[in-house]
PDB file of N, CA and C in Angstrom:
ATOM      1  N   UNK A   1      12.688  -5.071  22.102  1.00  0.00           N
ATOM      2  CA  UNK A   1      12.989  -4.269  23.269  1.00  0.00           C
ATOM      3  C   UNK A   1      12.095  -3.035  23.256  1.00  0.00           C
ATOM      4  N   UNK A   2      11.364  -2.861  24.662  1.00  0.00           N
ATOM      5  CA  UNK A   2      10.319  -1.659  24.344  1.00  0.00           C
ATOM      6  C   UNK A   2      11.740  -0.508  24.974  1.00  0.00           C
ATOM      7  N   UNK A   3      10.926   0.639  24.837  1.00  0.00           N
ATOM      8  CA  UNK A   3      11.626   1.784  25.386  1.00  0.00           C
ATOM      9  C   UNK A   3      10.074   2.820  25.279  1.00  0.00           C
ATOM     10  N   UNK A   4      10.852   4.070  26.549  1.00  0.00           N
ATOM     11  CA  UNK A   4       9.938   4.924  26.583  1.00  0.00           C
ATOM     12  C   UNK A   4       9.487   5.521  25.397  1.00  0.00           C
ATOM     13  N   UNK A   5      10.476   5.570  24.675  1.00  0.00           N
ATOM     14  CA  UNK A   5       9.628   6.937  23.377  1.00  0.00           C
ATOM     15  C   UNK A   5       8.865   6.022  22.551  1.00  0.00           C
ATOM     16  N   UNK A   6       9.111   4.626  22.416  1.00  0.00           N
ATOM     17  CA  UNK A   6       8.332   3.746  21.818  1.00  0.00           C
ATOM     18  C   UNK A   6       6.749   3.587  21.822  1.00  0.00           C
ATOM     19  N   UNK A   7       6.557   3.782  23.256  1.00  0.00           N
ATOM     20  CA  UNK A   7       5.948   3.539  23.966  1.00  0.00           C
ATOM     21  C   UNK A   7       5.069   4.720  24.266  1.00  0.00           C
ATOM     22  N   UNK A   8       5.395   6.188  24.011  1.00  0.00           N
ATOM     23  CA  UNK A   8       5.169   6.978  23.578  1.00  0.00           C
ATOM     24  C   UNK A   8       4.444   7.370  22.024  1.00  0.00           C
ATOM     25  N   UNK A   9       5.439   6.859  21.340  1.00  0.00           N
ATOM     26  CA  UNK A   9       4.908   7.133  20.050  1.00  0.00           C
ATOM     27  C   UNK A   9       3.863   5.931  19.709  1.00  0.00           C
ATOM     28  N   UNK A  10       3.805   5.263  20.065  1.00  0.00           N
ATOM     29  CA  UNK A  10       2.303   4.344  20.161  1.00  0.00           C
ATOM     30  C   UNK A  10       1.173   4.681  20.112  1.00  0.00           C
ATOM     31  N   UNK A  11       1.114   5.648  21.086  1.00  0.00           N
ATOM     32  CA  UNK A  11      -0.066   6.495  21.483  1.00  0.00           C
ATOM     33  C   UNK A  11      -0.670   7.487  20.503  1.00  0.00           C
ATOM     34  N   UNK A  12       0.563   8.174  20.229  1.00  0.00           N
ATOM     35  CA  UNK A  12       0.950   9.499  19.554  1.00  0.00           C
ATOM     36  C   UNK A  12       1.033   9.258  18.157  1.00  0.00           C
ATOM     37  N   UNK A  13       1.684   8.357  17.569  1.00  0.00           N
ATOM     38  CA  UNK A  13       1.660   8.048  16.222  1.00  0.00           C
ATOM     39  C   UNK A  13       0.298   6.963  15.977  1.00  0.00           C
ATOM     40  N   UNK A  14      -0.612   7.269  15.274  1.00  0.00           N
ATOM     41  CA  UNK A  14      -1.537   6.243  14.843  1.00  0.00           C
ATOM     42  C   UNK A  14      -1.706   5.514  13.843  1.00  0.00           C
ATOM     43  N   UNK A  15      -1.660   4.407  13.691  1.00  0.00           N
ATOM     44  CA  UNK A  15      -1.473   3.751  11.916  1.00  0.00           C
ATOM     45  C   UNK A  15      -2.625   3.918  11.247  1.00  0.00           C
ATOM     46  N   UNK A  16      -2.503   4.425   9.791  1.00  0.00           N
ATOM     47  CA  UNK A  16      -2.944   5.239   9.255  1.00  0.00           C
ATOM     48  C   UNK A  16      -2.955   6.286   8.973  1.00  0.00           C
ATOM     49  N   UNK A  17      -2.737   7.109   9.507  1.00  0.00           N
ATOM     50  CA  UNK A  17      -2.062   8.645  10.107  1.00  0.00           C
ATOM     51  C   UNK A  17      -1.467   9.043   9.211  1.00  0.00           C
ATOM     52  N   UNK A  18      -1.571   9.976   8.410  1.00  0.00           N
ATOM     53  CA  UNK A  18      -0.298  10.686   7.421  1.00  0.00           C
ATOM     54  C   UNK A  18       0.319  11.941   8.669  1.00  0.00           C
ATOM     55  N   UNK A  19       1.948  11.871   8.986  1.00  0.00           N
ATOM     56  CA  UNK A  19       2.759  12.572   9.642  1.00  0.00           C
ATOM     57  C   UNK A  19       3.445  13.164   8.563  1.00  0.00           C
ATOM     58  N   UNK A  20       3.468  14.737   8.701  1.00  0.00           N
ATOM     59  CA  UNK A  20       4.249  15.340   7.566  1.00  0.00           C
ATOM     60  C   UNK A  20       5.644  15.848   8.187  1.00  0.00           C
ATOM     61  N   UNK A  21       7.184  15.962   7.374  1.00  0.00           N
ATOM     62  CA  UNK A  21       8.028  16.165   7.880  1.00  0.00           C
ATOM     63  C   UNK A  21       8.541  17.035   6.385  1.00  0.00           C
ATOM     64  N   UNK A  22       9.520  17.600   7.198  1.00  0.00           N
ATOM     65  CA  UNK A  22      10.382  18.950   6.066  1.00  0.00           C
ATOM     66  C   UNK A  22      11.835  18.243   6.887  1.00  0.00           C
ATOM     67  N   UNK A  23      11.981  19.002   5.707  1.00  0.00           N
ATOM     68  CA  UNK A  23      14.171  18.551   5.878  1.00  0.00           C
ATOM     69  C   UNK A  23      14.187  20.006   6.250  1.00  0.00           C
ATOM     70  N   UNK A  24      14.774  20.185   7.492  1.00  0.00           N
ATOM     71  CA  UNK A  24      15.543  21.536   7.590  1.00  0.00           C
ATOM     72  C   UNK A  24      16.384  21.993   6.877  1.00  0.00           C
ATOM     73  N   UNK A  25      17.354  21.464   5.841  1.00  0.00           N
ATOM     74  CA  UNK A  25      18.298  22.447   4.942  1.00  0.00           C
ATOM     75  C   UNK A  25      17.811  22.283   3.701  1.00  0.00           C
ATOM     76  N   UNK A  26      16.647  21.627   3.309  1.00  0.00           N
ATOM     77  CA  UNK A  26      16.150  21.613   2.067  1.00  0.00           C
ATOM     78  C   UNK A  26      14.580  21.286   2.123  1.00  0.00           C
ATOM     79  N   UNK A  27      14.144  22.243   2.987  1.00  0.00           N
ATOM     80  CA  UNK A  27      12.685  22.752   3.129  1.00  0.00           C
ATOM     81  C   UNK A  27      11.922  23.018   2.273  1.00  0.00           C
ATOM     82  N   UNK A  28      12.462  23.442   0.763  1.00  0.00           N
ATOM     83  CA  UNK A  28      11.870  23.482  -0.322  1.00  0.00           C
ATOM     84  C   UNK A  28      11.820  22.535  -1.084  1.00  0.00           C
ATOM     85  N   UNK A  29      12.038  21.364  -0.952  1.00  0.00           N
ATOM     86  CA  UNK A  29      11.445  20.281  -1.502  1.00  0.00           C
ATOM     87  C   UNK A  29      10.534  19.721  -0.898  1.00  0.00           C
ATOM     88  N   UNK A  30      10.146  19.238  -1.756  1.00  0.00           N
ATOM     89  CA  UNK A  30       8.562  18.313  -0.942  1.00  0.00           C
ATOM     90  C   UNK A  30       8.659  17.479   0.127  1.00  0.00           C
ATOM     91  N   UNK A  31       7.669  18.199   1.177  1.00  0.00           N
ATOM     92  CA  UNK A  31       7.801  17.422   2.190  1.00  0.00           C
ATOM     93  C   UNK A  31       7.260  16.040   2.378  1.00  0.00           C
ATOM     94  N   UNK A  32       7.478  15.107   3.144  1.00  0.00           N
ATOM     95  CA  UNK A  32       7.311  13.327   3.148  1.00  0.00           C
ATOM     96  C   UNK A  32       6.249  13.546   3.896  1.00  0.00           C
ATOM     97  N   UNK A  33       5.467  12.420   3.549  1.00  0.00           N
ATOM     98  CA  UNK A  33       4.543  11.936   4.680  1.00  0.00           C
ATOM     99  C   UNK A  33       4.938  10.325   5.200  1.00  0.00           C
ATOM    100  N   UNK A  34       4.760  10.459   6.352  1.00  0.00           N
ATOM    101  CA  UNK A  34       5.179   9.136   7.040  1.00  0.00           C
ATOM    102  C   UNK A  34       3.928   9.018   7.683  1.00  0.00           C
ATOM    103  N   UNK A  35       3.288   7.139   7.438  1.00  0.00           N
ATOM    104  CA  UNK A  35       2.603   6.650   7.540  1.00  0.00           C
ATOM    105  C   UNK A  35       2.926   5.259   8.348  1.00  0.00           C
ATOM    106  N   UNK A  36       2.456   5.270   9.686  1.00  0.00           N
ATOM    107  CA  UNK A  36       2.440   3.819  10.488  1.00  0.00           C
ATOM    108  C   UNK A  36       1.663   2.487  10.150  1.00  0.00           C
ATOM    109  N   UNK A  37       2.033   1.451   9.650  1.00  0.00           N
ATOM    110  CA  UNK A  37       1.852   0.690   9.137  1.00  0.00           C
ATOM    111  C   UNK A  37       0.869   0.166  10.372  1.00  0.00           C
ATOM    112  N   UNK A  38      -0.491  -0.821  10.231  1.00  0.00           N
ATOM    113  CA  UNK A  38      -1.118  -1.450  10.831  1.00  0.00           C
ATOM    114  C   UNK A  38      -0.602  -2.714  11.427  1.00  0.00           C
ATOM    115  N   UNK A  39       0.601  -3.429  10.890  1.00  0.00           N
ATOM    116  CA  UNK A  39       1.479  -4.463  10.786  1.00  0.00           C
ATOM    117  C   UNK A  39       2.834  -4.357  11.412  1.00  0.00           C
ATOM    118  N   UNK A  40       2.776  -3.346  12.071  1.00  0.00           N
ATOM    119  CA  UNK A  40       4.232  -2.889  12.636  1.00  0.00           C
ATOM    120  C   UNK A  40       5.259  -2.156  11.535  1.00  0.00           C
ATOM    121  N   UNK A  41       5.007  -1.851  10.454  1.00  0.00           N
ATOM    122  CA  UNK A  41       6.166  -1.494   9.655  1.00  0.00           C
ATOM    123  C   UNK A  41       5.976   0.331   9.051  1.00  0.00           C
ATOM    124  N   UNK A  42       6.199   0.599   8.627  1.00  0.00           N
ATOM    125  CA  UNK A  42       5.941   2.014   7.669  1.00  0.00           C
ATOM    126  C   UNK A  42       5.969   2.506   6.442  1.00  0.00           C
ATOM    127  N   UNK A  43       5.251   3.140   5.576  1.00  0.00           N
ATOM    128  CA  UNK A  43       4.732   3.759   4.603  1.00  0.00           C
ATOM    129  C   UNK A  43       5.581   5.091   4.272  1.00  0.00           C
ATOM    130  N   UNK A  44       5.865   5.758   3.335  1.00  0.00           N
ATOM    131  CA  UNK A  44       6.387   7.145   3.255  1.00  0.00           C
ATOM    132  C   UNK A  44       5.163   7.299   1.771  1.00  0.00           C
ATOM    133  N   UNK A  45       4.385   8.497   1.875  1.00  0.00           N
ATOM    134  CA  UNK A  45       3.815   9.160   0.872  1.00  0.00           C
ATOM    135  C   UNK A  45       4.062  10.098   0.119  1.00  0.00           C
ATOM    136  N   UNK A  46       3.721  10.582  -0.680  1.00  0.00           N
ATOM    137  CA  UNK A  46       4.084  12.217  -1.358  1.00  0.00           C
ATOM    138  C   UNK A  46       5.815  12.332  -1.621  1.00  0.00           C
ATOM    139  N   UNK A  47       6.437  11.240  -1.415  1.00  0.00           N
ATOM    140  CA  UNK A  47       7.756  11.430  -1.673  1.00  0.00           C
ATOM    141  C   UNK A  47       8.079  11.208  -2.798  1.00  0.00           C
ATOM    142  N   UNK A  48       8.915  12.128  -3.383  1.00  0.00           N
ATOM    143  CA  UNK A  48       9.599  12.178  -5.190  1.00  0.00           C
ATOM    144  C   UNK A  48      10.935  12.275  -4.469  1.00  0.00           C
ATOM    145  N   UNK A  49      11.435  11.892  -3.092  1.00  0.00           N
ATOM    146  CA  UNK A  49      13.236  11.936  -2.789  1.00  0.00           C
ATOM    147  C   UNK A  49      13.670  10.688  -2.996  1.00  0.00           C
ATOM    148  N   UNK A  50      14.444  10.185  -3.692  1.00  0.00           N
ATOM    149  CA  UNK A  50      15.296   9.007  -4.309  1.00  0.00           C
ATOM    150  C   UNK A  50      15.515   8.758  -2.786  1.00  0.00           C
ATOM    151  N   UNK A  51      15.776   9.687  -2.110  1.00  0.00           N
ATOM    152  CA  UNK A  51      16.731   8.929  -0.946  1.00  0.00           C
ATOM    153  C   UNK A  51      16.054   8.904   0.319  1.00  0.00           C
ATOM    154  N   UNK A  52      14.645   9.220   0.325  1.00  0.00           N
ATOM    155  CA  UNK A  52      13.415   8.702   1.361  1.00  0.00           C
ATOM    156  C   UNK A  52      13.154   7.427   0.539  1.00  0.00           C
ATOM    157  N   UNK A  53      13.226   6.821  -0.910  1.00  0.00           N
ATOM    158  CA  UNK A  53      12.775   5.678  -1.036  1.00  0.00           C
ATOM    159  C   UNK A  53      13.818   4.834  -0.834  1.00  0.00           C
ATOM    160  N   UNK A  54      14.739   5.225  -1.404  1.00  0.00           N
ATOM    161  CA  UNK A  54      15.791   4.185  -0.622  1.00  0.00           C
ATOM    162  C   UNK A  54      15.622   3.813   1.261  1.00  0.00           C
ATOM    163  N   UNK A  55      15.333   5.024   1.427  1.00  0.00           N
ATOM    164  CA  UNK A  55      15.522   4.749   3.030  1.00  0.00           C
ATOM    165  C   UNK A  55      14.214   3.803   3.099  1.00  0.00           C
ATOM    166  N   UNK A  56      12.994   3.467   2.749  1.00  0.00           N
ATOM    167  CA  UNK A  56      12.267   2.792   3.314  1.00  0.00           C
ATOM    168  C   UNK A  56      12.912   1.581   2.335  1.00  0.00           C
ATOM    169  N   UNK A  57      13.365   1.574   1.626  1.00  0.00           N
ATOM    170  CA  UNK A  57      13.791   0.210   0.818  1.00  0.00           C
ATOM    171  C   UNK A  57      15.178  -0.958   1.961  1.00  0.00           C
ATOM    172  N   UNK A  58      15.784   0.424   2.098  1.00  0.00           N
ATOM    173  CA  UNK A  58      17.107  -0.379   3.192  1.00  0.00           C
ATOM    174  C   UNK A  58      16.421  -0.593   4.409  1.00  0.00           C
ATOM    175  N   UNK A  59      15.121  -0.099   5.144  1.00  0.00           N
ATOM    176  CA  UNK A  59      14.815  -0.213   6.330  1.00  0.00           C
ATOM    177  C   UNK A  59      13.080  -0.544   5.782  1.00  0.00           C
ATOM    178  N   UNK A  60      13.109  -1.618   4.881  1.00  0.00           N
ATOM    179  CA  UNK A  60      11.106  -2.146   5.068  1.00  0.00           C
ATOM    180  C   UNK A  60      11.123  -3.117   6.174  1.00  0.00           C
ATOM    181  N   UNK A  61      12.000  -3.532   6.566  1.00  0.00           N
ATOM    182  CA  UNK A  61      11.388  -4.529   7.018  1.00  0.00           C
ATOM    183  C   UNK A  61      12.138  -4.564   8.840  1.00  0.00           C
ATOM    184  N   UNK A  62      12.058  -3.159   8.877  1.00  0.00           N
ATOM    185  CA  UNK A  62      12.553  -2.537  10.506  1.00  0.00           C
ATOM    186  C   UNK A  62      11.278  -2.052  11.047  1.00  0.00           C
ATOM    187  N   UNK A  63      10.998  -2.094  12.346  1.00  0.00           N
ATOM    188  CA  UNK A  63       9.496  -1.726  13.025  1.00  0.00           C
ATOM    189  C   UNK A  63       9.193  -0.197  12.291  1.00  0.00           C
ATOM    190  N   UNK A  64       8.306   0.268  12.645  1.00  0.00           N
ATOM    191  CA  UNK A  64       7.660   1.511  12.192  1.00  0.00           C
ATOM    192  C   UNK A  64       8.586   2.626  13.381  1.00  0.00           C
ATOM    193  N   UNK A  65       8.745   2.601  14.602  1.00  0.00           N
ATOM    194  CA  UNK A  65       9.972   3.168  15.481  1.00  0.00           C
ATOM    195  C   UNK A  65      11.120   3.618  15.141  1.00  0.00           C
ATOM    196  N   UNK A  66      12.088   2.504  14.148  1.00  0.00           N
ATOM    197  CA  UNK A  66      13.270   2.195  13.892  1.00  0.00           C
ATOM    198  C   UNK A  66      13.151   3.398  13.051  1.00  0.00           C
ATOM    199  N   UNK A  67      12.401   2.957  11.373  1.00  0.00           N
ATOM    200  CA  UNK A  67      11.981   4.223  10.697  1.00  0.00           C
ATOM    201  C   UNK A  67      11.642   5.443  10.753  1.00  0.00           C
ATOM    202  N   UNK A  68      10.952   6.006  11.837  1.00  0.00           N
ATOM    203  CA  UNK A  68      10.873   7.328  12.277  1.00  0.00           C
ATOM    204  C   UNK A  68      11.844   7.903  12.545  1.00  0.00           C
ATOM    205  N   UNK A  69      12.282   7.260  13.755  1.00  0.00           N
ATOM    206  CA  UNK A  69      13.673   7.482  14.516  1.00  0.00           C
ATOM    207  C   UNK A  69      14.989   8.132  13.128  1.00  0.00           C
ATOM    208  N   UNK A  70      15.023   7.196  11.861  1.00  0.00           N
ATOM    209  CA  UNK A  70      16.121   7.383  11.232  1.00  0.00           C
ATOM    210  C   UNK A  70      15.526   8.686  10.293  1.00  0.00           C
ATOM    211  N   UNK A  71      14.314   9.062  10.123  1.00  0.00           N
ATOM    212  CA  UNK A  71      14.001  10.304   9.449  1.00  0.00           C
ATOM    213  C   UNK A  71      14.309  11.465  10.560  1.00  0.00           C
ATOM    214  N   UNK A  72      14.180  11.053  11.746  1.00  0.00           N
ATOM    215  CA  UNK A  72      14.784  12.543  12.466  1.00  0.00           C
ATOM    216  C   UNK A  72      16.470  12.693  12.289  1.00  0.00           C
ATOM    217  N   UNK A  73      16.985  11.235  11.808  1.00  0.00           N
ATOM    218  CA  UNK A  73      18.319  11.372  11.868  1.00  0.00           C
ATOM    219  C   UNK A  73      18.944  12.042  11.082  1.00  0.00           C
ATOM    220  N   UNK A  74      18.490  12.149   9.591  1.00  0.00           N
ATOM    221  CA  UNK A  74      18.157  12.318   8.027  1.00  0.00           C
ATOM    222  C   UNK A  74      17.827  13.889   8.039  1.00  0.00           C
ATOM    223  N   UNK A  75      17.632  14.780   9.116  1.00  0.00           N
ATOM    224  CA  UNK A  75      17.476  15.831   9.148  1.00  0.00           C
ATOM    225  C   UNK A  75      16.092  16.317   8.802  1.00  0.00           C
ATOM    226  N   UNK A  76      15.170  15.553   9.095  1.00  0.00           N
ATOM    227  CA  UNK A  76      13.435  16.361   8.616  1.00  0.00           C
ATOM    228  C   UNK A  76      12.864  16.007  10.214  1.00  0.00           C
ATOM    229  N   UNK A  77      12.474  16.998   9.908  1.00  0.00           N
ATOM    230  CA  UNK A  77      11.412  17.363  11.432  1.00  0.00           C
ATOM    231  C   UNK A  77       9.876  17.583  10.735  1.00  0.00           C
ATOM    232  N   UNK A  78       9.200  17.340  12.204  1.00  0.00           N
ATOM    233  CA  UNK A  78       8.033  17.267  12.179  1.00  0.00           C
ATOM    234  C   UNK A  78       7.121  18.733  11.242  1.00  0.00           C
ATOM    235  N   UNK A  79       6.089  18.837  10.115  1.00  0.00           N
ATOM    236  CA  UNK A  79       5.972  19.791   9.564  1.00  0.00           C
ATOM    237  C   UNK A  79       5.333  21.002  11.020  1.00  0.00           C
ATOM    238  N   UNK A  80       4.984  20.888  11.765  1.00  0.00           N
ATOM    239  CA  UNK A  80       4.380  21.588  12.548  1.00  0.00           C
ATOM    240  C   UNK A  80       6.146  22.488  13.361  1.00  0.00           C
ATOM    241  N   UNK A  81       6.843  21.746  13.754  1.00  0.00           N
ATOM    242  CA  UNK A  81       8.162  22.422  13.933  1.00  0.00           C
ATOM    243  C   UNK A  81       9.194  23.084  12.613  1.00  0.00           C
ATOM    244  N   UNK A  82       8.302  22.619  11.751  1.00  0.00           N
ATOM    245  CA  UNK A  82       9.449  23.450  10.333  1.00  0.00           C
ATOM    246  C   UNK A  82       8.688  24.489  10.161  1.00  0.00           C
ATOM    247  N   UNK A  83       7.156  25.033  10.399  1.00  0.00           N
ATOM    248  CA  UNK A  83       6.197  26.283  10.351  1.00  0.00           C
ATOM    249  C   UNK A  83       6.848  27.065  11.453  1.00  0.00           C
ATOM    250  N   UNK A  84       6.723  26.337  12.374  1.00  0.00           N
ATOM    251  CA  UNK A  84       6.780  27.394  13.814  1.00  0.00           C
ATOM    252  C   UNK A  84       8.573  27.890  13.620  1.00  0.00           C
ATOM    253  N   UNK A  85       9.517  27.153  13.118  1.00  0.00           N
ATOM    254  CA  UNK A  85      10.697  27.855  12.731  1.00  0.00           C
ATOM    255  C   UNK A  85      11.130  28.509  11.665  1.00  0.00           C
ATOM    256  N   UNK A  86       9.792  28.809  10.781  1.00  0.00           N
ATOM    257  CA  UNK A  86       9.693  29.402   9.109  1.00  0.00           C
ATOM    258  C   UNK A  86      10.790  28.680   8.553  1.00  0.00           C
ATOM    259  N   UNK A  87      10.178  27.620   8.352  1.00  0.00           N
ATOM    260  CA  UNK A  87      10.959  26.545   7.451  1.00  0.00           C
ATOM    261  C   UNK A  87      10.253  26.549   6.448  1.00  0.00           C
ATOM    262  N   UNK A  88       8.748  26.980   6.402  1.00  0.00           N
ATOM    263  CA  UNK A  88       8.004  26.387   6.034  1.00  0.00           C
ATOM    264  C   UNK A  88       7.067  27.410   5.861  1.00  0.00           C
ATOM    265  N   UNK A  89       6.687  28.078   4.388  1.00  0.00           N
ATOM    266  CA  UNK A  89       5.183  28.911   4.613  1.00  0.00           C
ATOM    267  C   UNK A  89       3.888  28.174   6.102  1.00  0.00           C
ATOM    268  N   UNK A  90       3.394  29.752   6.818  1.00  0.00           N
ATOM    269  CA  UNK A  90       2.585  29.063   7.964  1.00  0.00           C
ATOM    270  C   UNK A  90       1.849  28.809   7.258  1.00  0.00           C
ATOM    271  N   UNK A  91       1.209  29.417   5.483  1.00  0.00           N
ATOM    272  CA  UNK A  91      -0.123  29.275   5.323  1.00  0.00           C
ATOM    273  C   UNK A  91       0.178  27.395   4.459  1.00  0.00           C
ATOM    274  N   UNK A  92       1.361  26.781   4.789  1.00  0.00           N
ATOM    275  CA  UNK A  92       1.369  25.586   3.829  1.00  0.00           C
ATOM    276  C   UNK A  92      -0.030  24.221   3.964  1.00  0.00           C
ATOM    277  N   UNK A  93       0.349  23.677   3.472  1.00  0.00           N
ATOM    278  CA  UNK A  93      -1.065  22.324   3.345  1.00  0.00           C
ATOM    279  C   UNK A  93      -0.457  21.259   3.133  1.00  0.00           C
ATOM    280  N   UNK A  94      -0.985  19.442   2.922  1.00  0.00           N
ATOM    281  CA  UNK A  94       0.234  18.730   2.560  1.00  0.00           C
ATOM    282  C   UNK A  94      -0.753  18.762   1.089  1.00  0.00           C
ATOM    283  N   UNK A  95       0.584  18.186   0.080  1.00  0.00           N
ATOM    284  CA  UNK A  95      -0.326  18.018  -1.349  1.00  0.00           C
ATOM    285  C   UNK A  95      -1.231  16.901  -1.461  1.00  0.00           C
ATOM    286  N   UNK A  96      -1.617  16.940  -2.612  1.00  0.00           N
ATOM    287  CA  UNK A  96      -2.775  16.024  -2.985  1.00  0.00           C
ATOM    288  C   UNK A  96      -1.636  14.844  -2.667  1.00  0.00           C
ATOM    289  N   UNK A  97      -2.642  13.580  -2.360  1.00  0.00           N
ATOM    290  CA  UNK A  97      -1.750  12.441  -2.389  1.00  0.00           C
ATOM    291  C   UNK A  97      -2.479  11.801  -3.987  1.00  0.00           C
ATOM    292  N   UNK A  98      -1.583  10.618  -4.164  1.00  0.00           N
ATOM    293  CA  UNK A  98      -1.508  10.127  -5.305  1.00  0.00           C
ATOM    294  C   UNK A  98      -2.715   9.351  -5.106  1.00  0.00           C
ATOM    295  N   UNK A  99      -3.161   8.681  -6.073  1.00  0.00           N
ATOM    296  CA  UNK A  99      -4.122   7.375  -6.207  1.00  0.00           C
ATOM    297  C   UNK A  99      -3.397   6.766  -5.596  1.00  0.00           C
ATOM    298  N   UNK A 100      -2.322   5.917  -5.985  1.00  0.00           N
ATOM    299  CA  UNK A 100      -1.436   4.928  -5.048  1.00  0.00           C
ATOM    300  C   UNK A 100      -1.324   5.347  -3.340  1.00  0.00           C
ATOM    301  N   UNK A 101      -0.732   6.491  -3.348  1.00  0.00           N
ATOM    302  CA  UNK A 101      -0.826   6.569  -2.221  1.00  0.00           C
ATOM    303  C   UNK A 101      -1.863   6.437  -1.015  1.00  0.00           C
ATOM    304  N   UNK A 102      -2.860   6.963  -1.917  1.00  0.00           N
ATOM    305  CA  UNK A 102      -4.879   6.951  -1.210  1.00  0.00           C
ATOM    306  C   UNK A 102      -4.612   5.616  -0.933  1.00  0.00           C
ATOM    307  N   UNK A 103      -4.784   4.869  -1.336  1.00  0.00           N
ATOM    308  CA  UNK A 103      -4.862   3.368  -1.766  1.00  0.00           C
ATOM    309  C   UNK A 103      -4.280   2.192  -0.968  1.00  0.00           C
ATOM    310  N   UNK A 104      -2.771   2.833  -1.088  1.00  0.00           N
ATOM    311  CA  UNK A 104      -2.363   2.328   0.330  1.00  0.00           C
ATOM    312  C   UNK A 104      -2.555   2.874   1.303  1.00  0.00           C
ATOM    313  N   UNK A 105      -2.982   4.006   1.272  1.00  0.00           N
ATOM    314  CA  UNK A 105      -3.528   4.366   3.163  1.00  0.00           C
ATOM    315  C   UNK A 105      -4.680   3.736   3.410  1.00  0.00           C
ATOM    316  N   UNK A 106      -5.189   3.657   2.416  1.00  0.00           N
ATOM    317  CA  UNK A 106      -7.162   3.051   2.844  1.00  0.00           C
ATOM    318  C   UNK A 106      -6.678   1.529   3.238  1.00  0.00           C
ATOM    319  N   UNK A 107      -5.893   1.058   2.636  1.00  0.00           N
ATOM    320  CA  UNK A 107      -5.578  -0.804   3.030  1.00  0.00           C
ATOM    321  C   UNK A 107      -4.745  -0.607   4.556  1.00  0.00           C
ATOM    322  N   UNK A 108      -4.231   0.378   4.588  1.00  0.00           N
ATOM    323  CA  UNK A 108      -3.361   0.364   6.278  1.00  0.00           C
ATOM    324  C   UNK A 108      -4.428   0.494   7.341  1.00  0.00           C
ATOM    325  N   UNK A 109      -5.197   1.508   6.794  1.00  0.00           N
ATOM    326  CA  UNK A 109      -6.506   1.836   7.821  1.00  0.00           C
ATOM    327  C   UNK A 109      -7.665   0.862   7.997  1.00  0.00           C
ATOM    328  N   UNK A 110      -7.471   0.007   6.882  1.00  0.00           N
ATOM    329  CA  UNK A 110      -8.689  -1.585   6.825  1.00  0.00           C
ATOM    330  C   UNK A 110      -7.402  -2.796   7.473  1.00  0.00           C
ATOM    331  N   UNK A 111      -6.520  -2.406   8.421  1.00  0.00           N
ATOM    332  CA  UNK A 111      -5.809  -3.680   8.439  1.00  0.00           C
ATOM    333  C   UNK A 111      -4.858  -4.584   7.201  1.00  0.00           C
ATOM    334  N   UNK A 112      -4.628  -4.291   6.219  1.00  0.00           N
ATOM    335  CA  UNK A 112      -4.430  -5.067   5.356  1.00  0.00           C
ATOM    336  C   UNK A 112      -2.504  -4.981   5.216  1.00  0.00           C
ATOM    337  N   UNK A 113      -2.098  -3.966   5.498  1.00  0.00           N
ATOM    338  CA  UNK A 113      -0.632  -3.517   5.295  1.00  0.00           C
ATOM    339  C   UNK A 113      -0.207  -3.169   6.957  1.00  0.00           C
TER     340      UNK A 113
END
């Protein structure tokens, strides 16, 4: 079933793409990167939260939509709205990503994931 924001975030979200998000009540932990899968599905990077991996573990195999959708539910917003509401040092950056993580972004961005 399409829908507008779908249809929206199509455009707007690009696979490959690292999207950074902050938890509004726990802004001081490391923020996620969410990554659109080339294959319809999604990636989370830079995450050390037990319970962002669970969440892509209970939801791998839900569109890349479904997954976004449930991180706004989960309470993290976009990093550009956690700056502009000092959630977030303005002068922040995202961290280094891992080898693994590089790794799987370079295979999402060659089609492969």
């Amino acid at each position: 079933m399409s829908t507008p924001g779908r249809q929206i975030g199509a455009t707007i979200i690009q696979p490959g793409q690292v999207y950074w998000f902050a938890h509004v009540n726990r802004w001081k932990e490391e923020p996620v990167g969410f990554v659109r899968e080339s294959r319809g599905g999604a990636s989370f990077v830079g995450a050390s939260s037990d319970v962002l991996y669970a969440l892509l573990y209970v939801h791998r195999n839900d569109p890349w939509w479904d997954i976004l959708c449930e991180i706004g539910r989960r309470g993290y917003v976009p990093i550009e709205i956690a700056i502009e509401r000092s959630l977030v040092p303005d002068d922040w950056s995202p961290p280094a990503l891992s080898d693994k993580d590089a790794y799987r972004i370079t295979r999402i961005q060659k089609g492969e994931i």
